[in-house]
N, C-alpha and C. Protein backbone atom coordinates (compact mmCIF):
# COMPACT_ATOMS: atom_id res chain seq x y z
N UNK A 1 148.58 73.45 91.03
CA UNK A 1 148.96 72.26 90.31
C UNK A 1 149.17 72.55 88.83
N UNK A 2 148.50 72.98 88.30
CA UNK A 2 147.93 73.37 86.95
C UNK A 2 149.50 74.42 86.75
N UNK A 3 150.13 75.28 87.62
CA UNK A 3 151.22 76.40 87.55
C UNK A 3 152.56 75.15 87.42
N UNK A 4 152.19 74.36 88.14
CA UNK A 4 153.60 73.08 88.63
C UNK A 4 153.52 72.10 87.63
N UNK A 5 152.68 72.01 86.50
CA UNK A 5 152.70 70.99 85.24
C UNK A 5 153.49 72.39 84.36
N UNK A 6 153.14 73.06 83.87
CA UNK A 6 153.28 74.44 82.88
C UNK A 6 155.02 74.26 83.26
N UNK A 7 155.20 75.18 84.68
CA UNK A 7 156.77 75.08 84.80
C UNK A 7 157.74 73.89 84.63
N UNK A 8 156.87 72.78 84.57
CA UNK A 8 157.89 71.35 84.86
C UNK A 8 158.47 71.56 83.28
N UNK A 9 157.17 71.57 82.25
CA UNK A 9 157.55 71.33 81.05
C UNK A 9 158.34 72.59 80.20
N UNK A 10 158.81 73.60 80.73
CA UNK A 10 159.84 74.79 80.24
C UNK A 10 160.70 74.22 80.20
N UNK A 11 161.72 75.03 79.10
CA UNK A 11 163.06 74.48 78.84
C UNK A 11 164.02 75.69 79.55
N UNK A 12 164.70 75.55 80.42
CA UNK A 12 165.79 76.45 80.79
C UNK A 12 167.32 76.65 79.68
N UNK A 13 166.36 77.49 79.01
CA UNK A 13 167.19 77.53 77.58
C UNK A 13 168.79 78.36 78.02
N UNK A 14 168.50 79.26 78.95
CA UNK A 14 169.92 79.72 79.74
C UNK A 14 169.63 80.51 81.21
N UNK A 15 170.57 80.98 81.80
CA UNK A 15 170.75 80.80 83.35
C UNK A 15 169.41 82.00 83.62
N UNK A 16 169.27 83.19 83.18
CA UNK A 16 167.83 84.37 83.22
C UNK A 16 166.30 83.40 83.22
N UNK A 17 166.39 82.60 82.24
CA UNK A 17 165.01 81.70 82.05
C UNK A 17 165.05 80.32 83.67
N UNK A 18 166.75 80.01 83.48
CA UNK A 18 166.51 78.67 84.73
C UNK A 18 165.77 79.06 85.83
N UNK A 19 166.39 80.64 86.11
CA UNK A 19 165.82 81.13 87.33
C UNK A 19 164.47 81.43 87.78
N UNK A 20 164.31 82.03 86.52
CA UNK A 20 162.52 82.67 86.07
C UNK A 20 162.04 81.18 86.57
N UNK A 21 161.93 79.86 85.89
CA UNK A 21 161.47 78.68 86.03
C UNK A 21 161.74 78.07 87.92
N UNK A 22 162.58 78.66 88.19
CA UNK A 22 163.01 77.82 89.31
C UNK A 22 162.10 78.66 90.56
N UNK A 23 162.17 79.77 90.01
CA UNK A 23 161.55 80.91 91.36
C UNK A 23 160.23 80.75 91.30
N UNK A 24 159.45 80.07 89.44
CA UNK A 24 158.02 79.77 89.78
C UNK A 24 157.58 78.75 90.43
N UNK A 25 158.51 77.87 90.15
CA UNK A 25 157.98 76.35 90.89
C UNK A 25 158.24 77.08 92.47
N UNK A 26 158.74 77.40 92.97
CA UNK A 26 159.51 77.68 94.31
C UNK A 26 157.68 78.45 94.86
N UNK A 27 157.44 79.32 94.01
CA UNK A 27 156.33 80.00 94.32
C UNK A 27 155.02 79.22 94.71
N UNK A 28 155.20 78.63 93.76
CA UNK A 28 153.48 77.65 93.47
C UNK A 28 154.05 76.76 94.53
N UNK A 29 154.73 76.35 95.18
CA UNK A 29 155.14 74.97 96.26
C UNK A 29 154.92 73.91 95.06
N UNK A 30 155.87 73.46 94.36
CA UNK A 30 155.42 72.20 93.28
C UNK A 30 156.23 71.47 93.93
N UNK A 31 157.58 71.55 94.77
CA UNK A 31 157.90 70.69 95.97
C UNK A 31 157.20 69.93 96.76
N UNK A 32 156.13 70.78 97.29
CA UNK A 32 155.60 70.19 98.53
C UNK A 32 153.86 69.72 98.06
N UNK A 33 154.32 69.79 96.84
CA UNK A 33 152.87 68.71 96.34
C UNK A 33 152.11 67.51 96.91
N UNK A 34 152.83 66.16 96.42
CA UNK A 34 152.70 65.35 97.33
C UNK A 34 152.62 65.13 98.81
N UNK A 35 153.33 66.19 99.43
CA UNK A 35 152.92 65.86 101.17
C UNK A 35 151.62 66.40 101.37
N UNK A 36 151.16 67.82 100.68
CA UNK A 36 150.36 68.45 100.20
C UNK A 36 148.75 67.47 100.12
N UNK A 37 149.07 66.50 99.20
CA UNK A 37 148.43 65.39 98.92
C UNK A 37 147.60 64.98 100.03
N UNK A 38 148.84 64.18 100.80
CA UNK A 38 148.84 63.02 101.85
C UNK A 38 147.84 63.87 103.14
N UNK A 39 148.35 65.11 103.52
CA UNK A 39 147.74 65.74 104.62
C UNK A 39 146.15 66.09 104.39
N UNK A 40 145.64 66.40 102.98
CA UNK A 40 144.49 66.26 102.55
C UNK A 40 143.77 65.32 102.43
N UNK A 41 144.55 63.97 102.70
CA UNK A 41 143.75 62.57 102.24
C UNK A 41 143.48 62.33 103.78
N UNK A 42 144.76 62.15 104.30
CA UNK A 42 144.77 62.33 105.84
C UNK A 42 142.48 63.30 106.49
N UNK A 43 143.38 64.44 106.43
CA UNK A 43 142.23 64.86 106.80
C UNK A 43 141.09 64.83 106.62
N UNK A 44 140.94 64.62 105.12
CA UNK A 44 139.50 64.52 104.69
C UNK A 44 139.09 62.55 104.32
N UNK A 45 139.57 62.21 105.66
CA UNK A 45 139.43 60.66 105.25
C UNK A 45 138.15 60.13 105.33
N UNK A 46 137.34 60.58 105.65
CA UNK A 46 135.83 59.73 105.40
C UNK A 46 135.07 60.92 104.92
N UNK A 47 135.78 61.76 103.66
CA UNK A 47 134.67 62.72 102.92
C UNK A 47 135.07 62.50 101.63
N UNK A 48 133.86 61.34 100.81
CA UNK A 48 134.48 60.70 99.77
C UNK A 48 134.41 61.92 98.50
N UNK A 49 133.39 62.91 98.44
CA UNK A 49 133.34 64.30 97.47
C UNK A 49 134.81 65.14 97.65
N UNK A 50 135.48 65.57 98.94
CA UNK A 50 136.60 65.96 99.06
C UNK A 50 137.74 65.40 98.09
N UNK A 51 137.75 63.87 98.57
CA UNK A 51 138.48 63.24 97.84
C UNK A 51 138.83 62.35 96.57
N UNK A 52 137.33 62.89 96.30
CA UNK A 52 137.27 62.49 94.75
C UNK A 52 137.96 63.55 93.75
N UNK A 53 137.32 64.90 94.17
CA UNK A 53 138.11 65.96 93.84
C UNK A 53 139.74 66.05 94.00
N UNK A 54 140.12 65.80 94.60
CA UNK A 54 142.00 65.96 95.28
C UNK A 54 142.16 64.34 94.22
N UNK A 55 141.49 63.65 93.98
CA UNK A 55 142.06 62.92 92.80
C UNK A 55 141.82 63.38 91.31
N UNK A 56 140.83 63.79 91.21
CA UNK A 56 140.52 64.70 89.87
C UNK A 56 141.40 65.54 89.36
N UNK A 57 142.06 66.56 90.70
CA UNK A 57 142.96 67.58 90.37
C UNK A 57 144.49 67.03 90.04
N UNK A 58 144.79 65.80 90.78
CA UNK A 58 146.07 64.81 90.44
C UNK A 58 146.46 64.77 88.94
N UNK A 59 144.74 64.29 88.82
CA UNK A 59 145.10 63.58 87.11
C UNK A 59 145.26 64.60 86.02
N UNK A 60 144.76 65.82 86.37
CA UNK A 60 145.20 66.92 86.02
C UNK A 60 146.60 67.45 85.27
N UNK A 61 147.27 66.94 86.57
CA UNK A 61 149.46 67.27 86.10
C UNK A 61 149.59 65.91 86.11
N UNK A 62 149.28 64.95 85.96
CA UNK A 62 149.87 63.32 85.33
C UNK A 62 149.57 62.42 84.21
């Protein structure tokens, strides 16, 4: 998460850097965050320490 806030906020100053930026998000999955999310809430639905944490880490990149 913490890799997928850092890359959001780079500037793709030209096409060597867009890529560098595009291949990290691609790496870290900053795509598949949110489903990421949902399947963790999903699973850990009556473990309120799990999911206090998986909100902690949210507020993190927002």
């Amino acid at each position: 998460m913490v890799e997928c806030n850092h890359w959001g906020g780079e500037e793709p100053y030209d096409k060597e850097r867009a890529e560098q930026i595009r291949k990290a998000v691609e790496k870290a999955r900053c795509d598949s965050l949110d489903s990421e999310e949902q399947a963790l809430e999903r699973k850990y639905k009556g473990n309120k320490k799990i999911l206090d944490a998986v909100g902690k880490a949210k507020e993190l990149v927002t």
